[in-house]
PDB file of N, CA and C in Angstrom:
ATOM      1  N   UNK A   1       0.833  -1.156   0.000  1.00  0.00           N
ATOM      2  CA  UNK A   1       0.000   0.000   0.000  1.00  0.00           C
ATOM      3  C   UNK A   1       0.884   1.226   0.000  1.00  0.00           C
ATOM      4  N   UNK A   2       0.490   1.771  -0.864  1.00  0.00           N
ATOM      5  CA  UNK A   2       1.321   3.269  -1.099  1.00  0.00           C
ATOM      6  C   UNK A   2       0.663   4.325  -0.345  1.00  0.00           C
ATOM      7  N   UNK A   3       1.290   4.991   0.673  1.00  0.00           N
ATOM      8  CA  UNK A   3       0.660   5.912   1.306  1.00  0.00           C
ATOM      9  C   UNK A   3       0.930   7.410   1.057  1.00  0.00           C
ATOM     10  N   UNK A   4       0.163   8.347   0.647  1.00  0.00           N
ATOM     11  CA  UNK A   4       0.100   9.688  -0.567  1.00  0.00           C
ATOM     12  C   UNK A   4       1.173  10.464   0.992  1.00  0.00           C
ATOM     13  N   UNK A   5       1.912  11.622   0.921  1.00  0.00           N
ATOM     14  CA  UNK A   5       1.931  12.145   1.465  1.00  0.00           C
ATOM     15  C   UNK A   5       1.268  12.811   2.315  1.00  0.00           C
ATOM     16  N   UNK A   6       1.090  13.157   3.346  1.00  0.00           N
ATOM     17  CA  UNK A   6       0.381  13.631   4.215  1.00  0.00           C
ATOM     18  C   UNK A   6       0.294  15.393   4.038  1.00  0.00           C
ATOM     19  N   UNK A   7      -0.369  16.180   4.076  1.00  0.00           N
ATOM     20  CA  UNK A   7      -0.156  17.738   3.832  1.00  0.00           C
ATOM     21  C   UNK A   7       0.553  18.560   5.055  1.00  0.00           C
ATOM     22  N   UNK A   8       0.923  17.434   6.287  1.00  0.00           N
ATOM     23  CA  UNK A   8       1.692  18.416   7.636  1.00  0.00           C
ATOM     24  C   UNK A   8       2.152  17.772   7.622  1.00  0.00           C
ATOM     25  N   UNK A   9       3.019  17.004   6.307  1.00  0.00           N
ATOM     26  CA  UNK A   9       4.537  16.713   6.528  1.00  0.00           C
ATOM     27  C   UNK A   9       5.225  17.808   6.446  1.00  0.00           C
ATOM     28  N   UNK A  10       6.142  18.196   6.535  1.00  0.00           N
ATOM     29  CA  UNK A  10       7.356  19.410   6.424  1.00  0.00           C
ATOM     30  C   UNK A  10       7.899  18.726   4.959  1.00  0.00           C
ATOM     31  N   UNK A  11       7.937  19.943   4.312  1.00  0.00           N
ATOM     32  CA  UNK A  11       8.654  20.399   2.755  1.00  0.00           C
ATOM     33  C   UNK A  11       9.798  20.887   2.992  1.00  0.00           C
ATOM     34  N   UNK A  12      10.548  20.821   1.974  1.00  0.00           N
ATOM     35  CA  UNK A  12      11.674  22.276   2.066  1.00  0.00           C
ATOM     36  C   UNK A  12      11.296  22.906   0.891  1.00  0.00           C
ATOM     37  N   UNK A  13      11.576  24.166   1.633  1.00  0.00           N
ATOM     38  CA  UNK A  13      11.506  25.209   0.515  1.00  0.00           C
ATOM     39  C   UNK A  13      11.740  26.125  -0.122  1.00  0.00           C
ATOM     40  N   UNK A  14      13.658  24.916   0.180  1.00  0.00           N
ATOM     41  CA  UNK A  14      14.722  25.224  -0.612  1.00  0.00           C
ATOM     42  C   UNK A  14      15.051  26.999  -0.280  1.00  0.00           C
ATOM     43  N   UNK A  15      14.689  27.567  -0.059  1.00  0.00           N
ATOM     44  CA  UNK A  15      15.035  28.775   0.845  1.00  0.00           C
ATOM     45  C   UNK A  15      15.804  28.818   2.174  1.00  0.00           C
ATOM     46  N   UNK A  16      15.904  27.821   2.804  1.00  0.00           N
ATOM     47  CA  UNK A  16      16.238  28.166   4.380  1.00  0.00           C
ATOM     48  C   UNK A  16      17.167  27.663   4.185  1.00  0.00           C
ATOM     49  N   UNK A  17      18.993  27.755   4.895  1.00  0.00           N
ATOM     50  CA  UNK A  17      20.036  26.907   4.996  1.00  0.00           C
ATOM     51  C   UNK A  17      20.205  26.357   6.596  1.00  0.00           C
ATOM     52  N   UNK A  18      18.649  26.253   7.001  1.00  0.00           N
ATOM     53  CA  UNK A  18      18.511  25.468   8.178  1.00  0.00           C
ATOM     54  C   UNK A  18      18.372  24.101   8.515  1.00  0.00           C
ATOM     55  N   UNK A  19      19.170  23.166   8.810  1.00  0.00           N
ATOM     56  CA  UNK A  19      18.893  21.794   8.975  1.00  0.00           C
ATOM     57  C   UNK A  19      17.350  21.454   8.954  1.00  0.00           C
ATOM     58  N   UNK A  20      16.942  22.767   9.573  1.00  0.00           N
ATOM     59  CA  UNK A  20      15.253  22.109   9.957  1.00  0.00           C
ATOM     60  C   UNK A  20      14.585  22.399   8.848  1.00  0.00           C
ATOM     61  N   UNK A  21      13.969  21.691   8.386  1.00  0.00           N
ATOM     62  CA  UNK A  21      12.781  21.963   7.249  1.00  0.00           C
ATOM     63  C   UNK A  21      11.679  22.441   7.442  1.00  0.00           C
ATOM     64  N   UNK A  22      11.515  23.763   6.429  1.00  0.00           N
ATOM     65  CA  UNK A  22      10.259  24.429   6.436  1.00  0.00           C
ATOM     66  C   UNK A  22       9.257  24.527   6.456  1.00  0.00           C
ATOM     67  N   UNK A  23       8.047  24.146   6.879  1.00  0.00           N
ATOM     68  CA  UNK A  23       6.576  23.849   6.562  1.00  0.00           C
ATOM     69  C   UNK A  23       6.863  25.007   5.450  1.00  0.00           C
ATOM     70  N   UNK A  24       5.956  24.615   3.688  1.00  0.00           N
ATOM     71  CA  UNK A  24       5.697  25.004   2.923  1.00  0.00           C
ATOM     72  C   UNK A  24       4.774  26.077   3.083  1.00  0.00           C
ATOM     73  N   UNK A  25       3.429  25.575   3.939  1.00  0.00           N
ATOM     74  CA  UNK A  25       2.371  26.562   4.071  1.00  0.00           C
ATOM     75  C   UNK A  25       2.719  26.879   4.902  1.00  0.00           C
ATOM     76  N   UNK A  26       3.808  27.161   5.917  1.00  0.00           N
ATOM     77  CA  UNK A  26       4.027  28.223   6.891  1.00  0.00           C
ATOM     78  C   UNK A  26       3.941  29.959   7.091  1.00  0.00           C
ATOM     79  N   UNK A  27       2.791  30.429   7.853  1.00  0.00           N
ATOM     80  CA  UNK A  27       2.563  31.413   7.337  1.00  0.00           C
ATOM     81  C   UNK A  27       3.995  32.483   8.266  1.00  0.00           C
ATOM     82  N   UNK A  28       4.561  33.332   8.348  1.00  0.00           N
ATOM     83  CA  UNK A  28       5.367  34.402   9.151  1.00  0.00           C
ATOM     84  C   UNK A  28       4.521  35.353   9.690  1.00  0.00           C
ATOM     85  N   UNK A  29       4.591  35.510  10.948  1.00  0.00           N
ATOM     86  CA  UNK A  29       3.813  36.532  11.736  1.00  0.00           C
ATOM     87  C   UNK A  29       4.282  37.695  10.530  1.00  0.00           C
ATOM     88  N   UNK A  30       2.999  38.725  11.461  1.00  0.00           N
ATOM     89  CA  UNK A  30       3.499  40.306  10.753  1.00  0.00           C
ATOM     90  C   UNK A  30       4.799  40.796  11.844  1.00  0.00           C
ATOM     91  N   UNK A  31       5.324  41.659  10.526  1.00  0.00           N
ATOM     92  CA  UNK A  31       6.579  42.079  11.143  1.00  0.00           C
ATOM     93  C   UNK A  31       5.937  43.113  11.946  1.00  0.00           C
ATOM     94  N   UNK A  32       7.077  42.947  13.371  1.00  0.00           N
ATOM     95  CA  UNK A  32       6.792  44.191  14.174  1.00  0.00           C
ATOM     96  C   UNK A  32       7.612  45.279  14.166  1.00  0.00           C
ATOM     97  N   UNK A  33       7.341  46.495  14.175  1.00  0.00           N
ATOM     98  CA  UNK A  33       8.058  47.584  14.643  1.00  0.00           C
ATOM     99  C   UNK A  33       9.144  47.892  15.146  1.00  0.00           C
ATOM    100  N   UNK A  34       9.842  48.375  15.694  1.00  0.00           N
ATOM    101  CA  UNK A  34      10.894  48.483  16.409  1.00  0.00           C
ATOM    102  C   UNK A  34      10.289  49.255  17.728  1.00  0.00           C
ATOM    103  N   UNK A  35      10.623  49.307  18.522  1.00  0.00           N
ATOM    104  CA  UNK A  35      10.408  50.093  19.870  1.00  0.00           C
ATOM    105  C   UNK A  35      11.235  51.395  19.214  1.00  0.00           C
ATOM    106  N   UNK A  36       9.993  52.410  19.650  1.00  0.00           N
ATOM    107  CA  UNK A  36      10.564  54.047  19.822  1.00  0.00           C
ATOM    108  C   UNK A  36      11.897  54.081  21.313  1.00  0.00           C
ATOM    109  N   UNK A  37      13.249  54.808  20.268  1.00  0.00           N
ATOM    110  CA  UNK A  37      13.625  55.238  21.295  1.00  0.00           C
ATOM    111  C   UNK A  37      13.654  55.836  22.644  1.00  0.00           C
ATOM    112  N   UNK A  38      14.166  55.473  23.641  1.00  0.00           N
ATOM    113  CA  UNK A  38      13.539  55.652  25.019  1.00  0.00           C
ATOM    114  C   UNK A  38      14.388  57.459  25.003  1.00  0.00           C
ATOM    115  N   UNK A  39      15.726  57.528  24.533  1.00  0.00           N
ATOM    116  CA  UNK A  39      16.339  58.566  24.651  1.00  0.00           C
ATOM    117  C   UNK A  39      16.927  59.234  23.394  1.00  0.00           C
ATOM    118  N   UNK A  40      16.066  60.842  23.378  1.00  0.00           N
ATOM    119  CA  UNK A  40      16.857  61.462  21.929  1.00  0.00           C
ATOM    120  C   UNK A  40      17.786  61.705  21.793  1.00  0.00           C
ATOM    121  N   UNK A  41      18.962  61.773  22.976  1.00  0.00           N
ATOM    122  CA  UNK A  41      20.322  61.989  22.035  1.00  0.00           C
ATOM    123  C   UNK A  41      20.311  63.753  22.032  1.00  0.00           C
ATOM    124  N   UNK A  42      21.219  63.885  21.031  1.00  0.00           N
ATOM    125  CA  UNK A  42      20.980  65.015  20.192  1.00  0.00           C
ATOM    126  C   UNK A  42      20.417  65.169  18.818  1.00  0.00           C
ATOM    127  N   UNK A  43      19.938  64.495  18.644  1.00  0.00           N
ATOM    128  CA  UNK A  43      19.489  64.362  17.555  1.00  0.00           C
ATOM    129  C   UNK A  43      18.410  65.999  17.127  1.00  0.00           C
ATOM    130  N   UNK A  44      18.709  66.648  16.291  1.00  0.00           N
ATOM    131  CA  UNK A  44      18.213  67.619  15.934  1.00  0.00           C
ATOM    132  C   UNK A  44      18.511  68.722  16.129  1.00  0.00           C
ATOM    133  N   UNK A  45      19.670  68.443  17.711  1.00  0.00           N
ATOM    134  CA  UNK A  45      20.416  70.174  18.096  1.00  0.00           C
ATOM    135  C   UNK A  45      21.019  70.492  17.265  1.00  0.00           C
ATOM    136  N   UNK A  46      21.524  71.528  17.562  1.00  0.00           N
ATOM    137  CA  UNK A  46      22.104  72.425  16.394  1.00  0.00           C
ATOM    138  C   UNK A  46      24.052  71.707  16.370  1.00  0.00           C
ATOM    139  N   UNK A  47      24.029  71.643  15.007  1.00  0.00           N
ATOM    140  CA  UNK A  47      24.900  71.302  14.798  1.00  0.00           C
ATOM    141  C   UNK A  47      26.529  72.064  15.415  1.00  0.00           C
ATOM    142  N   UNK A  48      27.524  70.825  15.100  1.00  0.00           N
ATOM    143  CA  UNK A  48      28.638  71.552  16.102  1.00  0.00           C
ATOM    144  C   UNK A  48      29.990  72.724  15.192  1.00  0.00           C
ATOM    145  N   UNK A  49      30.170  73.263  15.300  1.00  0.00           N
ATOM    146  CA  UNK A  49      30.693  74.127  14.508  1.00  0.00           C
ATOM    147  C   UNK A  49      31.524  73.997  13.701  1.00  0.00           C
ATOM    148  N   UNK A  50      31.696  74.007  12.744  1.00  0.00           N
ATOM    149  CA  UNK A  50      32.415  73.676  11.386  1.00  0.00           C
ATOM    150  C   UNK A  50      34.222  73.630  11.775  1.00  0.00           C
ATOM    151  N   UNK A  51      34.560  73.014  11.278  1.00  0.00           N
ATOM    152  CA  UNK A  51      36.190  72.727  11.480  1.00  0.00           C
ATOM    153  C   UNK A  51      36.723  73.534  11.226  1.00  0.00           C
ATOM    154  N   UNK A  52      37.771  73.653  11.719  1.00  0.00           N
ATOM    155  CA  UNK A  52      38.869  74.792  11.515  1.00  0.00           C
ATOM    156  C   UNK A  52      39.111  74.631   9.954  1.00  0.00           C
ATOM    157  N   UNK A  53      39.975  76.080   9.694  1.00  0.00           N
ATOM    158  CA  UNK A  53      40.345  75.783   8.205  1.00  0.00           C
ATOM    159  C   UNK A  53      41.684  75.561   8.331  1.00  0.00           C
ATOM    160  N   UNK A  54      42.022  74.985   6.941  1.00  0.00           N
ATOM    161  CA  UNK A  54      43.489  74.280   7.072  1.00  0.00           C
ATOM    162  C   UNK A  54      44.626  75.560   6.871  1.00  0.00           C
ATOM    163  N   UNK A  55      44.353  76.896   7.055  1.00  0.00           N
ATOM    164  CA  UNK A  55      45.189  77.514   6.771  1.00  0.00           C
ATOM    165  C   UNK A  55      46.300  77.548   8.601  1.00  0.00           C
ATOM    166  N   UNK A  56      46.766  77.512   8.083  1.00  0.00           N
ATOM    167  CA  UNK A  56      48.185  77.698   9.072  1.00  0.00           C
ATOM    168  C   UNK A  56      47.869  78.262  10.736  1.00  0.00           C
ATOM    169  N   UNK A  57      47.695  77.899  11.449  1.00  0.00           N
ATOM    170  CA  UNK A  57      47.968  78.830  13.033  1.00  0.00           C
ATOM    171  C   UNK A  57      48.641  80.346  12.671  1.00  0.00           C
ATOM    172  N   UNK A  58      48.509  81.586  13.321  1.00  0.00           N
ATOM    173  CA  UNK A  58      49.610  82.599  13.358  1.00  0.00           C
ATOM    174  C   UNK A  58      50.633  81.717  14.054  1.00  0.00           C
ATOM    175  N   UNK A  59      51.696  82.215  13.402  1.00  0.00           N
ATOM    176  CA  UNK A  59      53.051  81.836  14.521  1.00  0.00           C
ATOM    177  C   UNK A  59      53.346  80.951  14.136  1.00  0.00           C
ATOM    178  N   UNK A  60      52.702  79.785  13.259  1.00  0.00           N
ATOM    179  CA  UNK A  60      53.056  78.616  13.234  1.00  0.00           C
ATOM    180  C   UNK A  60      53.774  78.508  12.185  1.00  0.00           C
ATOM    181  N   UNK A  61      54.046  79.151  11.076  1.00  0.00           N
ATOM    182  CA  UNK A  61      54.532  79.243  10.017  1.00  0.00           C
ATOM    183  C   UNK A  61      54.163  78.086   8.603  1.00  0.00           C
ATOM    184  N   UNK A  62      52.969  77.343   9.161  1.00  0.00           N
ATOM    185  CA  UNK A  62      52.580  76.088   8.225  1.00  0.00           C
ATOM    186  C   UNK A  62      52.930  74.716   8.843  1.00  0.00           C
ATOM    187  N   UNK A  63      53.404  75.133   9.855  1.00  0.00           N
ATOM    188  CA  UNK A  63      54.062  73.399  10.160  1.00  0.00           C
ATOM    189  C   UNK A  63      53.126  73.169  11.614  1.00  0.00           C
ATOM    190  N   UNK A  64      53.034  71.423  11.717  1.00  0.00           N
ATOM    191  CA  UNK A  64      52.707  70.821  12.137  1.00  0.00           C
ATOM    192  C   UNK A  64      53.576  70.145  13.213  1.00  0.00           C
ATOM    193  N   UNK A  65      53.563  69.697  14.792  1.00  0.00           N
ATOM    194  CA  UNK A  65      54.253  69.142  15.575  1.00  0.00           C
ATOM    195  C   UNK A  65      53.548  68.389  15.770  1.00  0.00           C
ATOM    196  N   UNK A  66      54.391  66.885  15.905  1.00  0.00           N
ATOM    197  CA  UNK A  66      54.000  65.831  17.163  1.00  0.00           C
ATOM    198  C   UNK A  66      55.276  65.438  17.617  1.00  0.00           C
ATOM    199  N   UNK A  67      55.333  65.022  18.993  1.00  0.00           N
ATOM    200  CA  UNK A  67      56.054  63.865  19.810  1.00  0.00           C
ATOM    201  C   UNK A  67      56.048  62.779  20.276  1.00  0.00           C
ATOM    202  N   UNK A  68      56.337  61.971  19.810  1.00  0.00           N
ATOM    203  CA  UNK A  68      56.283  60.478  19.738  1.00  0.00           C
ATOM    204  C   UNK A  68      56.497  60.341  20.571  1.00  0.00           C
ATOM    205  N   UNK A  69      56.254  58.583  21.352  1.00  0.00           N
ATOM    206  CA  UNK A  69      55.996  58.602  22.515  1.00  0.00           C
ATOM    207  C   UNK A  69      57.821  58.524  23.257  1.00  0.00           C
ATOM    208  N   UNK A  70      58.827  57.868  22.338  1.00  0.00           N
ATOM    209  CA  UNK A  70      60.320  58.173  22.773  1.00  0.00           C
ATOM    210  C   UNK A  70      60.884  59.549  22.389  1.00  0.00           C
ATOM    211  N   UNK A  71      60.174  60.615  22.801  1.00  0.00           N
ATOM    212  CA  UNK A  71      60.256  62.039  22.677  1.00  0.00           C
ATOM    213  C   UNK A  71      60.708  62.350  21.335  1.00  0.00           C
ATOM    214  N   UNK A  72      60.945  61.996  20.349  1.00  0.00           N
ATOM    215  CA  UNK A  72      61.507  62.360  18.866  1.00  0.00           C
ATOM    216  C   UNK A  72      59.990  63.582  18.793  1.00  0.00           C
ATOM    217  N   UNK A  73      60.650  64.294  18.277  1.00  0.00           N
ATOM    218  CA  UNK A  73      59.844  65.382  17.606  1.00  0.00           C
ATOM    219  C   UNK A  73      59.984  65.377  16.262  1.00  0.00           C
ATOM    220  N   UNK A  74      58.630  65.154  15.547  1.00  0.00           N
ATOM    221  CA  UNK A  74      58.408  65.306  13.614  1.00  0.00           C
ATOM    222  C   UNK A  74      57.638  66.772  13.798  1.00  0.00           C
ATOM    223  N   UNK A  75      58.019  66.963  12.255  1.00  0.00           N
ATOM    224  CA  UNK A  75      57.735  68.508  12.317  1.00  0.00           C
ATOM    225  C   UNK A  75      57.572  68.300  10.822  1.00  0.00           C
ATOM    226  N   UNK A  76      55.990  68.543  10.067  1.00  0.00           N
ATOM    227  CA  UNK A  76      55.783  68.843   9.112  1.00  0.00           C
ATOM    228  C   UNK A  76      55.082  69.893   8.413  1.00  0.00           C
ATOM    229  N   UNK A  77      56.362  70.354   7.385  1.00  0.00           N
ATOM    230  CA  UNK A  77      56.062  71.756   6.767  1.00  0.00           C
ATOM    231  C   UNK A  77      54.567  71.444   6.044  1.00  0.00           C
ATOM    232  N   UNK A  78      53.412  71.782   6.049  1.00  0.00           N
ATOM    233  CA  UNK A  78      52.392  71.818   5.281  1.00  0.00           C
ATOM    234  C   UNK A  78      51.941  72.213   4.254  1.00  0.00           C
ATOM    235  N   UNK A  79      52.994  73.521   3.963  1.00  0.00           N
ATOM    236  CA  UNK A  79      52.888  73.878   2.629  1.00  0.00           C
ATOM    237  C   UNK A  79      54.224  73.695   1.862  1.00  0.00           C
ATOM    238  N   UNK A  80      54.910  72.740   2.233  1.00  0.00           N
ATOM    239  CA  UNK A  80      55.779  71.881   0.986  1.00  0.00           C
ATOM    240  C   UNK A  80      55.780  70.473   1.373  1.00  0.00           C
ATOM    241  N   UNK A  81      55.092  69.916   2.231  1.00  0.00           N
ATOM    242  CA  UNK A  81      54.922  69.292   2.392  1.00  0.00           C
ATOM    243  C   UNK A  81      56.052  67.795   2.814  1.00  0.00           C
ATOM    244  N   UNK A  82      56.773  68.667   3.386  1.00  0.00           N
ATOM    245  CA  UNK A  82      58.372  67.842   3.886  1.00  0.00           C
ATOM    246  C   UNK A  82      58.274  67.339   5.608  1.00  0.00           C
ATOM    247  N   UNK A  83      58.545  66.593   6.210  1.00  0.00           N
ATOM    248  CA  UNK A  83      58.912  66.315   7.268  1.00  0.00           C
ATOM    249  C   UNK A  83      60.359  65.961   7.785  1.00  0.00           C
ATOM    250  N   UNK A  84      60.525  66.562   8.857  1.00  0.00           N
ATOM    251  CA  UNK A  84      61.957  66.107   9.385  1.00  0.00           C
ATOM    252  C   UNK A  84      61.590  66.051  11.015  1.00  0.00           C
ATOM    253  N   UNK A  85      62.494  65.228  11.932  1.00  0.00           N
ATOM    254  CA  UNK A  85      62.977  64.724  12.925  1.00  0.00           C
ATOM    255  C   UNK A  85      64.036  65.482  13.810  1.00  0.00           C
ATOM    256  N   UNK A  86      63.488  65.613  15.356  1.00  0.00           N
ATOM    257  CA  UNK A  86      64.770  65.898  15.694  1.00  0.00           C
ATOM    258  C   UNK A  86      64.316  65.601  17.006  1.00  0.00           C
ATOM    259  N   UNK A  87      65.533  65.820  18.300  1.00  0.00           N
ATOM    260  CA  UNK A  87      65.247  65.149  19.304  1.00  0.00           C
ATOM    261  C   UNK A  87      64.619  66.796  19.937  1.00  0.00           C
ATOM    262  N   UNK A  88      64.563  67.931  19.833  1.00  0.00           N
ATOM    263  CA  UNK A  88      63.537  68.491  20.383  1.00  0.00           C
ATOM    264  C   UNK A  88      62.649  69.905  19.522  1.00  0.00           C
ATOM    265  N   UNK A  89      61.813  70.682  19.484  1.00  0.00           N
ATOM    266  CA  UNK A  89      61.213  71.185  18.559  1.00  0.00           C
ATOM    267  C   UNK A  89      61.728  71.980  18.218  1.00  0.00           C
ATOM    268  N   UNK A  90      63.184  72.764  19.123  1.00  0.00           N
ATOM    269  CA  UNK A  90      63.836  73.837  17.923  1.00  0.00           C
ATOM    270  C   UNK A  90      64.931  72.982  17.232  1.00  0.00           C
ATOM    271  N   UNK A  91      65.692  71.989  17.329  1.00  0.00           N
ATOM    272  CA  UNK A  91      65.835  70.882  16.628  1.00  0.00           C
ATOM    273  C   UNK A  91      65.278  70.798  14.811  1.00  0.00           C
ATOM    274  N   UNK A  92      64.188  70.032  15.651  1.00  0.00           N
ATOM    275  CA  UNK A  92      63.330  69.664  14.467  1.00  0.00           C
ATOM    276  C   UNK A  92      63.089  71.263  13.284  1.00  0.00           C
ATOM    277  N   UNK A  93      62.847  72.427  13.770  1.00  0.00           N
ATOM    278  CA  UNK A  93      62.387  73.475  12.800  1.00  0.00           C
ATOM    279  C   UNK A  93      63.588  74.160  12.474  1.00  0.00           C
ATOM    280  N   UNK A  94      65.141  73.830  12.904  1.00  0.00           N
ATOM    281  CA  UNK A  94      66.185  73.937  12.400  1.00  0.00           C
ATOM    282  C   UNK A  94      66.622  73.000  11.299  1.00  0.00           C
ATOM    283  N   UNK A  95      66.175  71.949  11.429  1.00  0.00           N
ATOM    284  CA  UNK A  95      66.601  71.018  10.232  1.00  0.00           C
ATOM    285  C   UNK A  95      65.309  71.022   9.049  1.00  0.00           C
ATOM    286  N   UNK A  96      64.568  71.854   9.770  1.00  0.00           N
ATOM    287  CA  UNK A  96      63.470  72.025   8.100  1.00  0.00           C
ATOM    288  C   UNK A  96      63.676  73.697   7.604  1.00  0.00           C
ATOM    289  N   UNK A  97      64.348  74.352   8.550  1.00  0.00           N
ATOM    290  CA  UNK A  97      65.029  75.520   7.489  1.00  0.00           C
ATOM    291  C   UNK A  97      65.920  75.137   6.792  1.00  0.00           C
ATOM    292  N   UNK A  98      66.930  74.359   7.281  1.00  0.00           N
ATOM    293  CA  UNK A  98      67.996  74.375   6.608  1.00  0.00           C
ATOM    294  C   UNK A  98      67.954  73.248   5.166  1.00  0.00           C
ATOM    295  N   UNK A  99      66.683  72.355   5.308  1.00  0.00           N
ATOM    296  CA  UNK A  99      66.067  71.006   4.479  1.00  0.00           C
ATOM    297  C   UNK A  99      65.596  72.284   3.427  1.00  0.00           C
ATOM    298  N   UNK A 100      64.859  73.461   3.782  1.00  0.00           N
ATOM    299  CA  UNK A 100      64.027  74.703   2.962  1.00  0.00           C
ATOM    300  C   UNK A 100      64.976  75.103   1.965  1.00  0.00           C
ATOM    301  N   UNK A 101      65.759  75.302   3.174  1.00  0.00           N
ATOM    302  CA  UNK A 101      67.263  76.811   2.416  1.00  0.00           C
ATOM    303  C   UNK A 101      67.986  75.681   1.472  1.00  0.00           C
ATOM    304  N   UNK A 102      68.169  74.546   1.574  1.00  0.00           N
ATOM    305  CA  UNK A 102      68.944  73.989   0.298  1.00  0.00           C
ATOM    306  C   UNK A 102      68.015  73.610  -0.912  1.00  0.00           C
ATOM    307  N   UNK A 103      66.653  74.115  -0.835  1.00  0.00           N
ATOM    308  CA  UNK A 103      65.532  73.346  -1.955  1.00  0.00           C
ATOM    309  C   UNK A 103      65.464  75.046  -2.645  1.00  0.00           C
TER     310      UNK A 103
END
């Protein structure tokens, strides 16, 4: 006796890469919502003030300092765009005049 499939056997339906097989007529709840945020944030204040512009500090002459964490000081000219090294910052902006004065 050949027995027909039953209609609440489980199908696949070839959609899922779940071991478990899909009921075919499986219906999916309705999607729900998300919960409204409990807290706004800032959302809508006024924005924060536009970035500096890249033109130079007074005083600074175009260049850029950092000190690494074994105190070396880099020092880059910004508008030629050179860097040099030295062990402290009049150091360092002595060897980018003199890196200047030979270019």
């Amino acid at each position: 006796m050949n027995a027909r499939p039953s209609i609440h056997e489980f199908q696949s339906s070839g959609l899922s890469s779940s071991p478990v097989r899909a009921h075919s007529g499986a219906l999916a709840p309705d999607p729900v919502e998300p919960p409204a945020p409990r807290f706004t944030g800032t959302a809508g204040a006024v924005p924060p003030p536009a970035p500096a512009p890249n033109s130079p500090a007074p005083n600074s002459g175009g260049a850029s300092c950092i000190r690494t964490e074994d105190g070396t000081v880099i020092l880059f000219d910004r508008i030629t765009g050179r860097a040099v090294s030295g062990l402290t910052r009049a150091a360092a902006e002595a060897a980018l005049l003199r890196l200047n004065g030979a270019a």
